[in-house]
C-alpha atoms as a PDB file:
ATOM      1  CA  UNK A   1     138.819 110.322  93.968  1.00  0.00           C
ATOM      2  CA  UNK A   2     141.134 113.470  93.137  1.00  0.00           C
ATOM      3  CA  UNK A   3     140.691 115.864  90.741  1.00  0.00           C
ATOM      4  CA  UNK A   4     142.214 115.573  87.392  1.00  0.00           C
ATOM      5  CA  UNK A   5     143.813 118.735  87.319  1.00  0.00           C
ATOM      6  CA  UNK A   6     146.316 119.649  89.791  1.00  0.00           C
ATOM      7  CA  UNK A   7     145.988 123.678  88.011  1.00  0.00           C
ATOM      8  CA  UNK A   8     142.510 123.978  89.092  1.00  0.00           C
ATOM      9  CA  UNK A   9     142.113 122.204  92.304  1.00  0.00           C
ATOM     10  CA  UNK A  10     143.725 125.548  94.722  1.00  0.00           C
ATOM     11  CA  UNK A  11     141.677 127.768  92.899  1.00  0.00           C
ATOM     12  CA  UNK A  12     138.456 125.450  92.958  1.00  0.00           C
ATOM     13  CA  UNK A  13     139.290 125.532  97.005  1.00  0.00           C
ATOM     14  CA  UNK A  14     139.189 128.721  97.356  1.00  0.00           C
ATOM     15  CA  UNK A  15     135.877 129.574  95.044  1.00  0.00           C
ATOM     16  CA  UNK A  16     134.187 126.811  96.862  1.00  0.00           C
ATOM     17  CA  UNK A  17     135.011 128.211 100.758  1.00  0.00           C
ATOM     18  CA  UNK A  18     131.360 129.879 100.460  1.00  0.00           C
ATOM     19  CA  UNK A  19     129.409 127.187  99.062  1.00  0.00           C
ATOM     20  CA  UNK A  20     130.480 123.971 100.629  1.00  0.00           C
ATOM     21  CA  UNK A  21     131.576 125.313 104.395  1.00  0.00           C
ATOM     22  CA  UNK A  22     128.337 127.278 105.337  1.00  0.00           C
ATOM     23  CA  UNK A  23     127.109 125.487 108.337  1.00  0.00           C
ATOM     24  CA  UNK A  24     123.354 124.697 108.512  1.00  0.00           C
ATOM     25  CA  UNK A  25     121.002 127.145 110.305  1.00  0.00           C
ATOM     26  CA  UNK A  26     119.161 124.669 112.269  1.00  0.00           C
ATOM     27  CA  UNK A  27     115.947 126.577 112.518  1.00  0.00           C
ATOM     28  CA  UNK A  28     115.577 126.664 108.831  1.00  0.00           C
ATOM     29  CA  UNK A  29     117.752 123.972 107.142  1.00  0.00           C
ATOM     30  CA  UNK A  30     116.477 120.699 105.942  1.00  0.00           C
ATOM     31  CA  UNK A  31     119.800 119.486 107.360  1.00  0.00           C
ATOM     32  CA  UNK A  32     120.130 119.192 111.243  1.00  0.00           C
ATOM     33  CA  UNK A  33     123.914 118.863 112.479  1.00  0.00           C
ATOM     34  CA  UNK A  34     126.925 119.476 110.893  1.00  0.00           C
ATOM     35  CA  UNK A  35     127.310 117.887 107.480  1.00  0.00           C
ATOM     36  CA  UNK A  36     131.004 118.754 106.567  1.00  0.00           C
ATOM     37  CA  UNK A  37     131.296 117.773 103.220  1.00  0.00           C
ATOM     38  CA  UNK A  38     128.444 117.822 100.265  1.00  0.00           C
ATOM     39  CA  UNK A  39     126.359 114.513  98.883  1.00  0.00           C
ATOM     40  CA  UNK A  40     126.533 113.287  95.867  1.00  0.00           C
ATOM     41  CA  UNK A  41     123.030 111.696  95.380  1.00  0.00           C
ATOM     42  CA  UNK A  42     121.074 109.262  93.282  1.00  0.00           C
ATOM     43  CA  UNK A  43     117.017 108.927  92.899  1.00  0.00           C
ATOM     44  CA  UNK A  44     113.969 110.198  91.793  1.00  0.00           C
ATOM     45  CA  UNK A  45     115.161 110.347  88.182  1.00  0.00           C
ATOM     46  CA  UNK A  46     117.984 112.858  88.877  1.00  0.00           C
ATOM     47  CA  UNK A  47     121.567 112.828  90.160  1.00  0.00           C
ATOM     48  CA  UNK A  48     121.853 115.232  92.437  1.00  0.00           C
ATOM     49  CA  UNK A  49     124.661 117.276  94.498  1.00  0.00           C
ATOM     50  CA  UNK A  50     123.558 118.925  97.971  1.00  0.00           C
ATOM     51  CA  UNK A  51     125.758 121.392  99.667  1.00  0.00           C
ATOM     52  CA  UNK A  52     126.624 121.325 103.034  1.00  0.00           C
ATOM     53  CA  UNK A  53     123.484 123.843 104.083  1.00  0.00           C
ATOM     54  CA  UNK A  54     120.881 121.594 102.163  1.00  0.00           C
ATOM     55  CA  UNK A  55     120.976 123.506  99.171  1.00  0.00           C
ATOM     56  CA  UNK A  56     120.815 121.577  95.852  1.00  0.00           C
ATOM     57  CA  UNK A  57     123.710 122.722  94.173  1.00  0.00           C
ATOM     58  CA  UNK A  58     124.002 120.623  91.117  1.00  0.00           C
ATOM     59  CA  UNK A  59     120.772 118.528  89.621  1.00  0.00           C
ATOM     60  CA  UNK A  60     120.950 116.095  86.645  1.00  0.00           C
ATOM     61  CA  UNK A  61     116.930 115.494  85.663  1.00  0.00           C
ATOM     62  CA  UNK A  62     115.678 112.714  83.647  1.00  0.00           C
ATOM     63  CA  UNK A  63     117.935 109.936  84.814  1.00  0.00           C
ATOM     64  CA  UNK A  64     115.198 107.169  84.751  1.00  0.00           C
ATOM     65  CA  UNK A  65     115.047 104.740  87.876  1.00  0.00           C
ATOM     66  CA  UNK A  66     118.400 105.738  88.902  1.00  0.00           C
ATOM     67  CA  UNK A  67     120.278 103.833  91.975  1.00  0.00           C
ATOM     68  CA  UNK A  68     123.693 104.729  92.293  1.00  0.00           C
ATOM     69  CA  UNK A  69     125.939 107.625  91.402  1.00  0.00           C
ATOM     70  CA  UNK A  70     129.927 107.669  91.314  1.00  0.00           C
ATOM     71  CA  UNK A  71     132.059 110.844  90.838  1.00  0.00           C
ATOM     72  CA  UNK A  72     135.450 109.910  88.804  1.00  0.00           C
ATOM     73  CA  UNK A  73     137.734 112.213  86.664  1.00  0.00           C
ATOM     74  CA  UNK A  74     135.022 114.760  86.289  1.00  0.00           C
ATOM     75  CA  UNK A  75     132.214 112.728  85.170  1.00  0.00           C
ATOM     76  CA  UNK A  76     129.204 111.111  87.634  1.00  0.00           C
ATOM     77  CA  UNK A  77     128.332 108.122  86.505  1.00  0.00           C
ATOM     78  CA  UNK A  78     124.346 106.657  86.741  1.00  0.00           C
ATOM     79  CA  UNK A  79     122.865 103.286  86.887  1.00  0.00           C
ATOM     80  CA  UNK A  80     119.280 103.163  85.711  1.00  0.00           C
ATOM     81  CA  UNK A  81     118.886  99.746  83.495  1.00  0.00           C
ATOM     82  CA  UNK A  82     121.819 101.059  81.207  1.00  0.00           C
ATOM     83  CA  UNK A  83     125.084 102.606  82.637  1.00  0.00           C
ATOM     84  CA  UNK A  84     125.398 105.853  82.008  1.00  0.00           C
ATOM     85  CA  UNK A  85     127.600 109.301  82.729  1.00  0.00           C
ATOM     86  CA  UNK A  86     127.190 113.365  82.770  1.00  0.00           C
ATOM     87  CA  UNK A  87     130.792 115.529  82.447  1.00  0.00           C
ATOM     88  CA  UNK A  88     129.242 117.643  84.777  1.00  0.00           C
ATOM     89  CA  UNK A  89     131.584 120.576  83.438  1.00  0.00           C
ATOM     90  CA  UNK A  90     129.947 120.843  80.109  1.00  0.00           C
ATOM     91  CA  UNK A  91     126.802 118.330  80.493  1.00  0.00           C
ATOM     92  CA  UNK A  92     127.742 115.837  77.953  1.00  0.00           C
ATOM     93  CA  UNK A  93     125.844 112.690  78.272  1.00  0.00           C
ATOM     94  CA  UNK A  94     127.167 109.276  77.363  1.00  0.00           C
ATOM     95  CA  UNK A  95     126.098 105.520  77.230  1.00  0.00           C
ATOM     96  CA  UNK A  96     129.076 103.354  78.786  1.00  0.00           C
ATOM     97  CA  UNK A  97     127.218  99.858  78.689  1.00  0.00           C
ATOM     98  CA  UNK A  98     124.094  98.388  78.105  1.00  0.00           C
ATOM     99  CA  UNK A  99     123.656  94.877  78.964  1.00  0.00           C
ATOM    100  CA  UNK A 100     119.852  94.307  77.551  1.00  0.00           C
ATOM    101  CA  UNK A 101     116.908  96.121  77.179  1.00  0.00           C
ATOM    102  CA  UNK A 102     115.162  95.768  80.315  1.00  0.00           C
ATOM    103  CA  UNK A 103     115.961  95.625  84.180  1.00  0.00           C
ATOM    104  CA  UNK A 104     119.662  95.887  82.711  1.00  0.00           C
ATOM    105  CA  UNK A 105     121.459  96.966  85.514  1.00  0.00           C
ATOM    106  CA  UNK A 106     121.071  98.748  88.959  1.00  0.00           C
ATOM    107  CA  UNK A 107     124.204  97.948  91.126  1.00  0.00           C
ATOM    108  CA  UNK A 108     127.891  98.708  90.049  1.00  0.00           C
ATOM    109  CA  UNK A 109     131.201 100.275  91.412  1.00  0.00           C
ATOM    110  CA  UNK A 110     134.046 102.229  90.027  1.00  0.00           C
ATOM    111  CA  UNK A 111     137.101 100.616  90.756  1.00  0.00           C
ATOM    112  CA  UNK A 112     140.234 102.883  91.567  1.00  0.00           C
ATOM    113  CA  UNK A 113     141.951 102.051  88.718  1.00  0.00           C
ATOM    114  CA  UNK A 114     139.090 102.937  87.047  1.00  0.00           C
ATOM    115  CA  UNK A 115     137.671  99.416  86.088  1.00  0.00           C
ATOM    116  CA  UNK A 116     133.410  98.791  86.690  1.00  0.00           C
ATOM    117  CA  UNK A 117     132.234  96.407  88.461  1.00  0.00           C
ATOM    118  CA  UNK A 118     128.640  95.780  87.079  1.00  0.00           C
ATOM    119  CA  UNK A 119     125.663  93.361  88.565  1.00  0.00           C
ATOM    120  CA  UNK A 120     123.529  92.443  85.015  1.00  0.00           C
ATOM    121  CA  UNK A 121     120.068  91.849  86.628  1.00  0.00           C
ATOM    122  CA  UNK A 122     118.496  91.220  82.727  1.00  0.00           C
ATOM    123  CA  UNK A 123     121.504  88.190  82.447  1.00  0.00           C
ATOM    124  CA  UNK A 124     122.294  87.438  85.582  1.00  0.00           C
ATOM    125  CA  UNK A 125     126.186  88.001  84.719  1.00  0.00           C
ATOM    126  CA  UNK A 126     128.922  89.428  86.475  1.00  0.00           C
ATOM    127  CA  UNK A 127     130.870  91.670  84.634  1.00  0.00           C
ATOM    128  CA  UNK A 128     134.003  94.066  85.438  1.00  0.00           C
ATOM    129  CA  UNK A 129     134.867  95.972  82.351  1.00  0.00           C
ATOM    130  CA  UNK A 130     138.272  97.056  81.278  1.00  0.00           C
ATOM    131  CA  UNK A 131     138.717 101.307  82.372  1.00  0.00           C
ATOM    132  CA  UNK A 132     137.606 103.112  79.626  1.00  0.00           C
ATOM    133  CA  UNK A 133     136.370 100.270  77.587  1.00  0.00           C
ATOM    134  CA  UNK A 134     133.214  97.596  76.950  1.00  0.00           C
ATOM    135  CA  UNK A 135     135.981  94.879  77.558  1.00  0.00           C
ATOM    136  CA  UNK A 136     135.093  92.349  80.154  1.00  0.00           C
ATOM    137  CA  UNK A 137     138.358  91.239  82.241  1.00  0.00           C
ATOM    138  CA  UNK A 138     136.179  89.242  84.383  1.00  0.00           C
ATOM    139  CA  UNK A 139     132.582  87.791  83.315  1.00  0.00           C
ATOM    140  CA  UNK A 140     130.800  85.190  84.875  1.00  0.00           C
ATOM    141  CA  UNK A 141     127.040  83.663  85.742  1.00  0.00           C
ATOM    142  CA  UNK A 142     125.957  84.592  89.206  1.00  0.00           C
ATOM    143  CA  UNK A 143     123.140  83.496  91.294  1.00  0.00           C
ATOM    144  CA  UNK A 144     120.651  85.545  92.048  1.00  0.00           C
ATOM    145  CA  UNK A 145     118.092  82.373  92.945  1.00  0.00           C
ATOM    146  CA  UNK A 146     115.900  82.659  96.131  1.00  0.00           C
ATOM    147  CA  UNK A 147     116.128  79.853  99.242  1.00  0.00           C
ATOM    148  CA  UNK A 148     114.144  77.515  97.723  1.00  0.00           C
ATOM    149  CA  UNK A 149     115.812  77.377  93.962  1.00  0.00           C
ATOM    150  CA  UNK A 150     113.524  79.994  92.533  1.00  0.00           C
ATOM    151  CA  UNK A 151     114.815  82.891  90.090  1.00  0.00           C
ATOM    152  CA  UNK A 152     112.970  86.110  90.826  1.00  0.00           C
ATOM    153  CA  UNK A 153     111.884  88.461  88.443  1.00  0.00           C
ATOM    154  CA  UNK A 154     114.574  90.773  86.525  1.00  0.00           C
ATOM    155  CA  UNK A 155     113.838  93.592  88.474  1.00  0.00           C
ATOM    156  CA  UNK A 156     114.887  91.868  92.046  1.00  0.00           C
ATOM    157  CA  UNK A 157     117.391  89.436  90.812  1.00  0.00           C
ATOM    158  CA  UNK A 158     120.388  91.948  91.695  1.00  0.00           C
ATOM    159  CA  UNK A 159     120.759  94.996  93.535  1.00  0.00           C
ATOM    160  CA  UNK A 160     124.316  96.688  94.592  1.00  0.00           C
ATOM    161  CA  UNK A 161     128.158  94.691  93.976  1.00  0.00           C
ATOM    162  CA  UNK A 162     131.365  95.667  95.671  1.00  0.00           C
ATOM    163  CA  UNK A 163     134.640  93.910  94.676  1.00  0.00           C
ATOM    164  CA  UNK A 164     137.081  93.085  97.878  1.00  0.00           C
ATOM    165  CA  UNK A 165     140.470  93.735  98.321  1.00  0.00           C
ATOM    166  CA  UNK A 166     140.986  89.951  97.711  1.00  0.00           C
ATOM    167  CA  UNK A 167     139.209  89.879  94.121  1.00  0.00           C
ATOM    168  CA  UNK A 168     136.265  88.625  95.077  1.00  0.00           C
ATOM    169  CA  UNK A 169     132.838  90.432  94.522  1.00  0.00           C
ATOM    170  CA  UNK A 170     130.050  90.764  96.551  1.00  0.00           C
ATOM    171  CA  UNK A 171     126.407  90.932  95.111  1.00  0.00           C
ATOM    172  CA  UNK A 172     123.243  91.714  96.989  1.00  0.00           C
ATOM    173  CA  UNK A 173     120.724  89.395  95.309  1.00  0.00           C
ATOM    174  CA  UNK A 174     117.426  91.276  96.533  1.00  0.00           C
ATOM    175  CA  UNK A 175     115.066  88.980  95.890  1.00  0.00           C
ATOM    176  CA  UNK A 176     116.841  86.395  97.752  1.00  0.00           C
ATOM    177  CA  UNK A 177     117.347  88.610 100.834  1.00  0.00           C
ATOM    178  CA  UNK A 178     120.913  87.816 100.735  1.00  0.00           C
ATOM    179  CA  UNK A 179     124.512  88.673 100.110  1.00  0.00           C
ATOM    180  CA  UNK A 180     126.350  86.129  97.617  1.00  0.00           C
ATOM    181  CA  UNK A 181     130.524  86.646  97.531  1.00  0.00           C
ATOM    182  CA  UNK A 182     132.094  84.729  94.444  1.00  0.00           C
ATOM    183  CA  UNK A 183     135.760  84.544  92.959  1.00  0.00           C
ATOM    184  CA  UNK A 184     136.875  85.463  89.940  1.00  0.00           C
ATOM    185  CA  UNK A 185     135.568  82.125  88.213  1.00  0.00           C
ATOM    186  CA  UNK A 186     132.003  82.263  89.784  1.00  0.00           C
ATOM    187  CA  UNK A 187     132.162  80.015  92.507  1.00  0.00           C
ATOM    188  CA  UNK A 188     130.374  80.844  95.893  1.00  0.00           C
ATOM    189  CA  UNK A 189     132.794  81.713  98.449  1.00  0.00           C
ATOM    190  CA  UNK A 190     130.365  82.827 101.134  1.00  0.00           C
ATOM    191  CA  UNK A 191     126.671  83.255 101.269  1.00  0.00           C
ATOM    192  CA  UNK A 192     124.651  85.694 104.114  1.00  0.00           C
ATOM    193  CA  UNK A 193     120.777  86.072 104.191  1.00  0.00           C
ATOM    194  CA  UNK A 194     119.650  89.458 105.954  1.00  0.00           C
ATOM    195  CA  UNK A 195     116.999  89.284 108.944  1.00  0.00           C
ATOM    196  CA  UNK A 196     113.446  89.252 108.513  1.00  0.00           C
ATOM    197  CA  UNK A 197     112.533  92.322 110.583  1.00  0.00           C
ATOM    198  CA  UNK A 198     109.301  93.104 112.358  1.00  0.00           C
ATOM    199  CA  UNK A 199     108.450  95.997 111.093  1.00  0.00           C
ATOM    200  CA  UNK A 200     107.332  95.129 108.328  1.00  0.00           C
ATOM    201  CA  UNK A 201     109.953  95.899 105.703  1.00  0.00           C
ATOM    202  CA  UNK A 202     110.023  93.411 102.693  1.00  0.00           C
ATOM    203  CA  UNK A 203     113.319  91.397 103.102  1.00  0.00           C
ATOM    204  CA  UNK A 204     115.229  92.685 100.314  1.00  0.00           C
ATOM    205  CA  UNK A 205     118.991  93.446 100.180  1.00  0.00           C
ATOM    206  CA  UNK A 206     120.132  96.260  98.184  1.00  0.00           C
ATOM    207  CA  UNK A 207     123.933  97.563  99.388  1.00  0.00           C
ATOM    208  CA  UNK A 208     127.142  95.643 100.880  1.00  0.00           C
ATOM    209  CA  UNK A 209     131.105  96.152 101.331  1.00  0.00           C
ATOM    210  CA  UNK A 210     133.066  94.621 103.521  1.00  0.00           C
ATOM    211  CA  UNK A 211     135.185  96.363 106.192  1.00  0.00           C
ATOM    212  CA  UNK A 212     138.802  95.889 106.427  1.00  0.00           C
ATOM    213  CA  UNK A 213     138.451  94.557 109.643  1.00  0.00           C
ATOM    214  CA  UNK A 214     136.789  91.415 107.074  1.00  0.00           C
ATOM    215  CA  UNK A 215     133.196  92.156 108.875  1.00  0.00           C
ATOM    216  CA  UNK A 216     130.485  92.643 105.838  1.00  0.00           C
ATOM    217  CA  UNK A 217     128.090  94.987 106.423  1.00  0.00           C
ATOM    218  CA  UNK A 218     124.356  94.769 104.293  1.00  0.00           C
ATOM    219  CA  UNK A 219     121.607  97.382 103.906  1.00  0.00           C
ATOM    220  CA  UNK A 220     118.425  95.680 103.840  1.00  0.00           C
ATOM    221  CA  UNK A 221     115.704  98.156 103.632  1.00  0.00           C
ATOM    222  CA  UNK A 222     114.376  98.025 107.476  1.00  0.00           C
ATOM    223  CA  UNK A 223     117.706  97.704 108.847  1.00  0.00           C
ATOM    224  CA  UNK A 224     121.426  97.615 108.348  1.00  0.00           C
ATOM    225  CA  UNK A 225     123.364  94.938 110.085  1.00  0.00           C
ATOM    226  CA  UNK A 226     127.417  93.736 110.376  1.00  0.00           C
ATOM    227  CA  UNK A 227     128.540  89.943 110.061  1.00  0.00           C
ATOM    228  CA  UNK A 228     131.859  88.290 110.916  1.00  0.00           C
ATOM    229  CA  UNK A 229     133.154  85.847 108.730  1.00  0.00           C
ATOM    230  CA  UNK A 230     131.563  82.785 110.817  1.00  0.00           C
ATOM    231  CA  UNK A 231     127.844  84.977 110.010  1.00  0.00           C
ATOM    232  CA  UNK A 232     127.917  85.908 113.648  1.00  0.00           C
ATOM    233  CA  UNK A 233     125.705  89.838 113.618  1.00  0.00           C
ATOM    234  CA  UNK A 234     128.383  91.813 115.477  1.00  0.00           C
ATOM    235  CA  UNK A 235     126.412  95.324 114.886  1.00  0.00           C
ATOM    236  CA  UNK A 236     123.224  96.920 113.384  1.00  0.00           C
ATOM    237  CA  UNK A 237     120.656  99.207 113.345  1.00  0.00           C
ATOM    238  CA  UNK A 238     116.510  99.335 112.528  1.00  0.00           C
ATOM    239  CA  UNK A 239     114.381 102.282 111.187  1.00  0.00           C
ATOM    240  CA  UNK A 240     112.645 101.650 114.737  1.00  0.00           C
ATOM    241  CA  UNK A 241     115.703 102.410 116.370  1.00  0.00           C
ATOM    242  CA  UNK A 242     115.448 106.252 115.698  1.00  0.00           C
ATOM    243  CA  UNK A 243     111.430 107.460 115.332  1.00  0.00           C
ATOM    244  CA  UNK A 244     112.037 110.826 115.785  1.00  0.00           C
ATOM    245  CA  UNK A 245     113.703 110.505 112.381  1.00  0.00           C
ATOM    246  CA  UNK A 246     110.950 108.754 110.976  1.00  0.00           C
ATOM    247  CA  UNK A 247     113.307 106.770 108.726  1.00  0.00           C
ATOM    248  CA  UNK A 248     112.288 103.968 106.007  1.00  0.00           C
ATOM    249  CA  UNK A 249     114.047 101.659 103.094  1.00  0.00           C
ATOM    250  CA  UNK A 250     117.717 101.583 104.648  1.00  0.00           C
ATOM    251  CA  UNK A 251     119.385 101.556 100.776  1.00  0.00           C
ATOM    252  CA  UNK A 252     122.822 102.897  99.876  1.00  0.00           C
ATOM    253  CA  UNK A 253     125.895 102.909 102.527  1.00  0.00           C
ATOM    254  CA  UNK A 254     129.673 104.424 102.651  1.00  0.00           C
ATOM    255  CA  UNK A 255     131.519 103.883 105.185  1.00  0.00           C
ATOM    256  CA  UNK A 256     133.833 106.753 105.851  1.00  0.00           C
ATOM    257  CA  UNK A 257     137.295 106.633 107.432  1.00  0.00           C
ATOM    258  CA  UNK A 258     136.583 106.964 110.621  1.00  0.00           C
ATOM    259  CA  UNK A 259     133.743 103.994 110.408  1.00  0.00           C
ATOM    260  CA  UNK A 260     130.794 106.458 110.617  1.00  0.00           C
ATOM    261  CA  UNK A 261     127.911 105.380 107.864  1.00  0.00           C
ATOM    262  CA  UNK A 262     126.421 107.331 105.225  1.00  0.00           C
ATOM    263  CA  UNK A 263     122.684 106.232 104.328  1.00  0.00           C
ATOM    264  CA  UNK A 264     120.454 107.092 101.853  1.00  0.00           C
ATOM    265  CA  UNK A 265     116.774 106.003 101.854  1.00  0.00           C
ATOM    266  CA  UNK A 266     114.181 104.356  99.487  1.00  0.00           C
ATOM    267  CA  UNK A 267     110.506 107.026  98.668  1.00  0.00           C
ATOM    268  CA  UNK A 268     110.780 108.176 102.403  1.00  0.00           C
ATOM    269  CA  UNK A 269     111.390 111.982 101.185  1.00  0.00           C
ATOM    270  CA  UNK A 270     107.885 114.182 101.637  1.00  0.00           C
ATOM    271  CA  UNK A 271     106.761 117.685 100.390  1.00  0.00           C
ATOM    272  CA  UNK A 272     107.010 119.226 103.943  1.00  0.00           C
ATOM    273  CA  UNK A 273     110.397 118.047 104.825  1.00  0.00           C
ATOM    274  CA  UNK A 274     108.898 115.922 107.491  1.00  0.00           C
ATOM    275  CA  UNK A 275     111.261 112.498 106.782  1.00  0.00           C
ATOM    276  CA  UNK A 276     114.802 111.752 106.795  1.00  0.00           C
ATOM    277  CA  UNK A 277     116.024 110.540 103.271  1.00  0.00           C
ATOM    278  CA  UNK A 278     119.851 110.790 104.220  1.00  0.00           C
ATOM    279  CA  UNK A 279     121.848 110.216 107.338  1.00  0.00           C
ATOM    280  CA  UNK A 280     125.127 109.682 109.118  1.00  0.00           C
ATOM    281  CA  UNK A 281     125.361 107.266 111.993  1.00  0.00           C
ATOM    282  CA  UNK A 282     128.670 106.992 114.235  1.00  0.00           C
ATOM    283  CA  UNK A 283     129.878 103.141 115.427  1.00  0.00           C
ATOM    284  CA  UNK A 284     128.095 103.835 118.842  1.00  0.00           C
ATOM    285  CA  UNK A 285     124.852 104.530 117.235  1.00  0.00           C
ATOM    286  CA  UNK A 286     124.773 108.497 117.108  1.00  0.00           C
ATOM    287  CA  UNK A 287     123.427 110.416 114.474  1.00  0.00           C
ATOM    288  CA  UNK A 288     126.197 112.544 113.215  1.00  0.00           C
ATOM    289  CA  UNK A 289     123.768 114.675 110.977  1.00  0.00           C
ATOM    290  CA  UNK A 290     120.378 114.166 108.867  1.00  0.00           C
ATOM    291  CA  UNK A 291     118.987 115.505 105.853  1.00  0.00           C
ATOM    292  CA  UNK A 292     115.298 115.851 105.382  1.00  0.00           C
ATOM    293  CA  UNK A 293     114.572 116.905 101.956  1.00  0.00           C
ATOM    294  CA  UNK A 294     111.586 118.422 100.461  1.00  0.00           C
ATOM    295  CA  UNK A 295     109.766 116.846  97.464  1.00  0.00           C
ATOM    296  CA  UNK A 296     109.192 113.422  97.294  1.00  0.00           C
ATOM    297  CA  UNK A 297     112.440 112.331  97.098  1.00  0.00           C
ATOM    298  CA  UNK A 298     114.400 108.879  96.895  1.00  0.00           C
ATOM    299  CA  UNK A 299     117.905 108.923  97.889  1.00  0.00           C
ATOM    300  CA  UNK A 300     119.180 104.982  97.291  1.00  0.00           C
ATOM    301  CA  UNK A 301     122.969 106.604  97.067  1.00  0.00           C
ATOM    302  CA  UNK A 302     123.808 109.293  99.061  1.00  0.00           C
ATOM    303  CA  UNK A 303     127.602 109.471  99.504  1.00  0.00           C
ATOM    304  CA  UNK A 304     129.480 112.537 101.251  1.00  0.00           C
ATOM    305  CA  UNK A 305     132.150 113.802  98.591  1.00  0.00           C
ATOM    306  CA  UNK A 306     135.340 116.391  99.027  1.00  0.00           C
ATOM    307  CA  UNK A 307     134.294 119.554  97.632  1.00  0.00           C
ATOM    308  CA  UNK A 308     137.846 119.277  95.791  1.00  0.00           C
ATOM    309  CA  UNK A 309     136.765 116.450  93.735  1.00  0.00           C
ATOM    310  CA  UNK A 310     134.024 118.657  92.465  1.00  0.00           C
ATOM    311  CA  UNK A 311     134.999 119.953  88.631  1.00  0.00           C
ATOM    312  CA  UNK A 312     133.107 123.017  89.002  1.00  0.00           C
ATOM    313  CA  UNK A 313     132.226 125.553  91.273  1.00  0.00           C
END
């Protein structure tokens, strides 16, 4: 994502050099390691950037039971039953699509040609609209059914969708614990149920994408865990795995260049800082930095953004 103005983007570097590239003070930051680059975050009814010290730097209130945030020409777009979007420059708010009135929508994706991809939990449709438009290019009837043929309630029939680079789209259906990849015309290409962990996580998928290596990788609340092709678990991870963190509800991942992971967490975020609600994990299972915020917050997106991409200082 690059800003849309090439005018403001040298002088936007240069304002920001102070704001985004302080480095944490580890005896008094919520943030412990280096976090290079600043989050763009979605829960607790606000979108929210943090700078690279902790600080909230940006905050978007009242944005409902809000999932996932996206960043794209100036604008961060929200998911809370309707799709929404704040030009963060001015604070215009707009309604891009509503597919029903309730449990509408909680997963979508911003294509780079600027196309949305959009999981319907209230219809049970898939749905990638046209850039800058309510026009479906591709529409069709998923299924969000558990193992045994039942259809869950509208608020755990979908969570997060991901379109590959081979036009397919991958949907975690949450109340099926499982990851569902169809073509353009609907059909099931590929199918992948998540563990049923020990520790006493509900089994719920909420976040995918597939690596380009064609591994898939899935977020399922006490976990997050990587599957070949042939549904062979290559690599993952457990909230046990890392108690001094004191981690809980794995939910939104980004995986950067370098294959590190960016996690946010589900209602883990207490009024003393005490829990992790954001982290980065390396391939080998180190944690690159965390983020412990204060408040009771829910991070289910927390994606690391370049400062340049922000519109505003």
């Amino acid at each position: 994502m690059k800003s849309s103005s090439s005018i403001l983007v040298p002088a936007l570097l240069a304002g920001l050099s102070v704001v985004f590239c302080t480095l944490a003070d580890p005896a008094s930051s919520p943030i412990q390691g280096e976090m290079p680059s600043p989050l763009l975050v979605a829960g607790s009814a606000r979108a929210t950037l943090v700078g690279t010290d902790g600080k909230i730097l940006w905050e978007q209130k009242g944005c409902g039971n809000i999932h996932r945030t996206w960043l794209k020409d100036g604008w961060v777009y929200f998911s809370n039953n309707d799709l929404w979007r704040i030009q963060v420059s001015t604070g215009k708010r707009e309604l891009v699509y509503s597919p029903c009135p309730k449990d509408g929508l909680f997963g979508f994706e911003i294509l780079p040609n600027g196309n949305i991809v959009i999981a319907e939990n209230g219809t049970t449709y898939i749905t990638e609209l046209a850039a800058g438009t309510t026009n479906a290019v591709v529409r069709f009837q998923g299924d969000p059914r558990t193992i045994d043929g039942k259809m869950p309630g509208l608020h755990y029939r979908y969570r997060m969708i991901r379109k590959t680079s081979a036009g397919t789209y991958l949907v975690c259906c949450s109340g099926a614990n499982a990851v569902r990849e169809f073509d353009q015309q609907g059909k099931l290409v590929w199918e992948q149920y998540a563990p049923r962990l020990k520790s006493g996580h509900s089994p719920l998928t909420f976040d995918v994408l597939r690596r380009e290596n064609g591994n898939t990788v899935i977020s399922h609340l006490g976990g997050i865990t990587e599957y070949t092709p042939d549904h062979r678990a290559v690599w993952s991870f457990a909230c046990a795995d890392f108690p001094e963190l004191k981690l809980d509800n794995l939910c939104g991942i980004q995986e950067l260049p370098n294959g590190n992971l960016v996690v946010g967490t589900y209602a883990n975020g207490r009024p003393d800082g005490s829990r992790t609600t954001a982290f980065e994990i390396t391939r080998d299972k180190k944690i690159v930095w965390s983020y412990a915020s204060t408040g009771d917050r829910n991070m289910m997106t927390a994606f690391r953004i370049d400062a340049s991409d922000w519109p505003v200082r």
